[in-house]
N, C-alpha and C. Protein backbone atom coordinates (compact mmCIF):
# COMPACT_ATOMS: atom_id res chain seq x y z
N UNK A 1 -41.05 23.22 -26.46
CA UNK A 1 -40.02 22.81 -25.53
C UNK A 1 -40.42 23.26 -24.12
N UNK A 2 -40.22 22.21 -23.22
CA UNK A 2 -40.48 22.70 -22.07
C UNK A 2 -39.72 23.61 -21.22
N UNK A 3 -39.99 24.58 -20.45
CA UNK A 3 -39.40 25.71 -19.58
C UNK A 3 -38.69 24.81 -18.10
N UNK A 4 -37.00 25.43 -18.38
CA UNK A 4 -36.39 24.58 -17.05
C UNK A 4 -37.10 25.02 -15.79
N UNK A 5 -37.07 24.11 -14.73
CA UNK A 5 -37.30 24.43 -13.50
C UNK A 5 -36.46 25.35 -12.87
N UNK A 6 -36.36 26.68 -12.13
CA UNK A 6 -35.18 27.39 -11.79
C UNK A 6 -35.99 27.70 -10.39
N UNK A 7 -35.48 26.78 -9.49
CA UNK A 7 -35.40 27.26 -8.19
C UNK A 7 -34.80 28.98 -7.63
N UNK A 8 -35.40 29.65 -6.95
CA UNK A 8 -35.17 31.12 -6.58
C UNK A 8 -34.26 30.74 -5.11
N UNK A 9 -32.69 31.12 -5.41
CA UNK A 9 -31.90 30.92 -4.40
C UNK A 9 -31.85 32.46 -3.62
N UNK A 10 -32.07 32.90 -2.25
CA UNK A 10 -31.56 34.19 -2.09
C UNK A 10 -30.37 34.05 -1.10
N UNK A 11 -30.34 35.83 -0.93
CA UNK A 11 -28.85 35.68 0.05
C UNK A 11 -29.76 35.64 1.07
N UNK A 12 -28.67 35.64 2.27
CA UNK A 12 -28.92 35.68 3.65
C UNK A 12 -30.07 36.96 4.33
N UNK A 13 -29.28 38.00 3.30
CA UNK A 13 -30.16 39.09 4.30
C UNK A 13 -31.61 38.94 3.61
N UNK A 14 -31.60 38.68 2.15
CA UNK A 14 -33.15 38.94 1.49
C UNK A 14 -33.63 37.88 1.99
N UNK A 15 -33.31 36.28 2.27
CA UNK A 15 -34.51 35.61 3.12
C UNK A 15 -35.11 35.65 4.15
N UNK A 16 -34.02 36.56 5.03
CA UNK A 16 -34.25 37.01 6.43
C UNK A 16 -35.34 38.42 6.23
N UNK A 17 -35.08 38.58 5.70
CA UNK A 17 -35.86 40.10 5.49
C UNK A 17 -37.56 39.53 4.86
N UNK A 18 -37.26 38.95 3.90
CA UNK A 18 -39.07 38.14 3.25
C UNK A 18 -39.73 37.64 4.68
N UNK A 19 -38.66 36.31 5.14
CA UNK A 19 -39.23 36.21 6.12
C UNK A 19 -39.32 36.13 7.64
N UNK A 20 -39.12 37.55 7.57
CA UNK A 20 -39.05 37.72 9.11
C UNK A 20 -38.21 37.44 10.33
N UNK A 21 -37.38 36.99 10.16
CA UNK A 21 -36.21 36.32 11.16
C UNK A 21 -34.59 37.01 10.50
N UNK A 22 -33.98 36.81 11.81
CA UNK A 22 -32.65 37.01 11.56
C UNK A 22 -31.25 36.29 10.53
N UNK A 23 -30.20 36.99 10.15
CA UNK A 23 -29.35 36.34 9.52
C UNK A 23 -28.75 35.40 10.48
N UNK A 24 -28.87 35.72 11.15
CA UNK A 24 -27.77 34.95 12.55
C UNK A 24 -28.55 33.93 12.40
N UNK A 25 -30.27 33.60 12.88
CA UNK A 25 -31.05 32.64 12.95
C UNK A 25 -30.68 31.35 12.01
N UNK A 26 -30.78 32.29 10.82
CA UNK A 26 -30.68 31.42 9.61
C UNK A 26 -29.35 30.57 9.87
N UNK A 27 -28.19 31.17 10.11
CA UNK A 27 -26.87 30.51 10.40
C UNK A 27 -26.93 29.55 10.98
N UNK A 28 -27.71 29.91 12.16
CA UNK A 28 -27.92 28.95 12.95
C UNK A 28 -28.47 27.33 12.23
N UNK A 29 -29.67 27.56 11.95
CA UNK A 29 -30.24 26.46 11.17
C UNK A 29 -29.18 26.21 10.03
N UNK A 30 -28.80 26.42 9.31
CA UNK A 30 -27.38 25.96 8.42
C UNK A 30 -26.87 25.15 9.35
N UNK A 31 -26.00 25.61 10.10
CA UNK A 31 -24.77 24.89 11.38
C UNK A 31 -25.56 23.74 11.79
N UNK A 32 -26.87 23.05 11.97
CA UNK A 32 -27.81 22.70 12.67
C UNK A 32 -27.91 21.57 11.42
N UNK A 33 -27.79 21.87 10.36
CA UNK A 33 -27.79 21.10 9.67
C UNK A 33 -29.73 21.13 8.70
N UNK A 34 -30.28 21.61 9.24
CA UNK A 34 -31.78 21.65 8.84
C UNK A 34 -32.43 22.33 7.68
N UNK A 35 -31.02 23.69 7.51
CA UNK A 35 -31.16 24.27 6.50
C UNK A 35 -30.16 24.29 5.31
N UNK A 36 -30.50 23.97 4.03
CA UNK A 36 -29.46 23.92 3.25
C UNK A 36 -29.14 24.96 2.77
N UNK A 37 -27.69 24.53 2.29
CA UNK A 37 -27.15 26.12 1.94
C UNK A 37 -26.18 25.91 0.66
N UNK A 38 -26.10 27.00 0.17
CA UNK A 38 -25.16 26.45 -0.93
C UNK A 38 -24.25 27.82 -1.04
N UNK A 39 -22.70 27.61 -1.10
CA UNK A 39 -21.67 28.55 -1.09
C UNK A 39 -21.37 29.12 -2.81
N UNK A 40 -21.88 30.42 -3.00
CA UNK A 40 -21.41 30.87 -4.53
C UNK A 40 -20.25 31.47 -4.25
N UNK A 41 -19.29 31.04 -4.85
CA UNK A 41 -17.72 31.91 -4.21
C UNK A 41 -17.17 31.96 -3.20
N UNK A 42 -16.21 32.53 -3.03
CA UNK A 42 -15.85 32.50 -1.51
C UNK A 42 -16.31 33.22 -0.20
N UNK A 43 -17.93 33.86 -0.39
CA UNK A 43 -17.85 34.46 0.42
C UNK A 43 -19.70 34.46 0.65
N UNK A 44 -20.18 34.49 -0.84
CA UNK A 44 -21.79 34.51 -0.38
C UNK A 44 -22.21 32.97 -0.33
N UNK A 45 -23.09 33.47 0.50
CA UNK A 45 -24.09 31.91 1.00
C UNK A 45 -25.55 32.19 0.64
N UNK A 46 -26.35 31.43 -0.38
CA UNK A 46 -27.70 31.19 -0.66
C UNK A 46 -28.50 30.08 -0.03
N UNK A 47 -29.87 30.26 -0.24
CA UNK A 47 -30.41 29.36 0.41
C UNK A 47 -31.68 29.26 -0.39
N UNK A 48 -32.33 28.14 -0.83
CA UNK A 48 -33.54 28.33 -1.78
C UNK A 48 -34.40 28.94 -0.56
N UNK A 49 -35.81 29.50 -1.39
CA UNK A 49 -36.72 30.20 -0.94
C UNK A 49 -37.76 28.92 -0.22
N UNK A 50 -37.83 28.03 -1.00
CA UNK A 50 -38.86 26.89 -0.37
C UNK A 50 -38.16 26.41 0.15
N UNK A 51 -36.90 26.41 0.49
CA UNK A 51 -36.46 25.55 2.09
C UNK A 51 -36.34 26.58 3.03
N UNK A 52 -36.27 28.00 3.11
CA UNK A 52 -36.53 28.52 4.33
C UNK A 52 -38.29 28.73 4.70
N UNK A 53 -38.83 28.65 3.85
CA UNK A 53 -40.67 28.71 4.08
C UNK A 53 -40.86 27.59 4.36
N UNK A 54 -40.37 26.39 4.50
CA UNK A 54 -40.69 24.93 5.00
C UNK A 54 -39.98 25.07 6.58
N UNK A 55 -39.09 25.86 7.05
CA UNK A 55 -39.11 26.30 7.98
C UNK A 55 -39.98 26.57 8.99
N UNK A 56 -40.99 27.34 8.83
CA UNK A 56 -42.36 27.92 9.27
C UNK A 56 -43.33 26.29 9.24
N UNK A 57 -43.36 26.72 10.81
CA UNK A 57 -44.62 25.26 11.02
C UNK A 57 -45.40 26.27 11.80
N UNK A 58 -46.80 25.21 11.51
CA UNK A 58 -47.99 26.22 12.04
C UNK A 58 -47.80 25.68 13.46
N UNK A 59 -48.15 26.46 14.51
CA UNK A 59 -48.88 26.15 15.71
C UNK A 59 -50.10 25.68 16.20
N UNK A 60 -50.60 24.64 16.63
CA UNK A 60 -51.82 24.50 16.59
C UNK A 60 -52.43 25.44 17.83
N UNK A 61 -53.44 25.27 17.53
CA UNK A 61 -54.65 26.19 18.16
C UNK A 61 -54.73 25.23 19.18
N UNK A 62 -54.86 26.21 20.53
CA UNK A 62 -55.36 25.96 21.67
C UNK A 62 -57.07 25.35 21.91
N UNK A 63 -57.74 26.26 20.82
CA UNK A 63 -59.19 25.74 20.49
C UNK A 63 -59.00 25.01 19.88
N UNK A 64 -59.71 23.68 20.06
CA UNK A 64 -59.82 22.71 18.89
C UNK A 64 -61.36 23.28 17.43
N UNK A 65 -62.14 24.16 17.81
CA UNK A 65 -63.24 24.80 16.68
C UNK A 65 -62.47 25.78 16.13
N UNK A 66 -61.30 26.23 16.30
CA UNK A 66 -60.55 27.48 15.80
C UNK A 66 -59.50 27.36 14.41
């Protein structure tokens, strides 16, 4: 039998904390609409782990050989 898929939802502070940015930030992108969110109860807010790392865009290089 095959193994379900289980997406890794965290809270606010542990995605902010993995990666690097603020809870507020994150809010922000929620309100913004860019980041999804999903309400467990009346009070915590999750967010999968691969939609805040799809967040993160690279910058390109000023060198184009770099």
């Amino acid at each position: 039998m095959a193994e379900p898929i289980v997406k890794r939802n965290l809270k606010l502070r542990e995605a902010a904390e993995i990666y690097g940015t603020s809870e507020r930030s994150l809010r922000r992108r929620i309100a913004e609409g860019v980041l999804p969110a999903y309400r467990v109860g009346p009070r915590s807010i999750r967010v999968s782990a691969e939609d805040v790392a799809a967040l993160a865009k690279r910058i390109p290089s000023a060198n184009p050989a770099a």
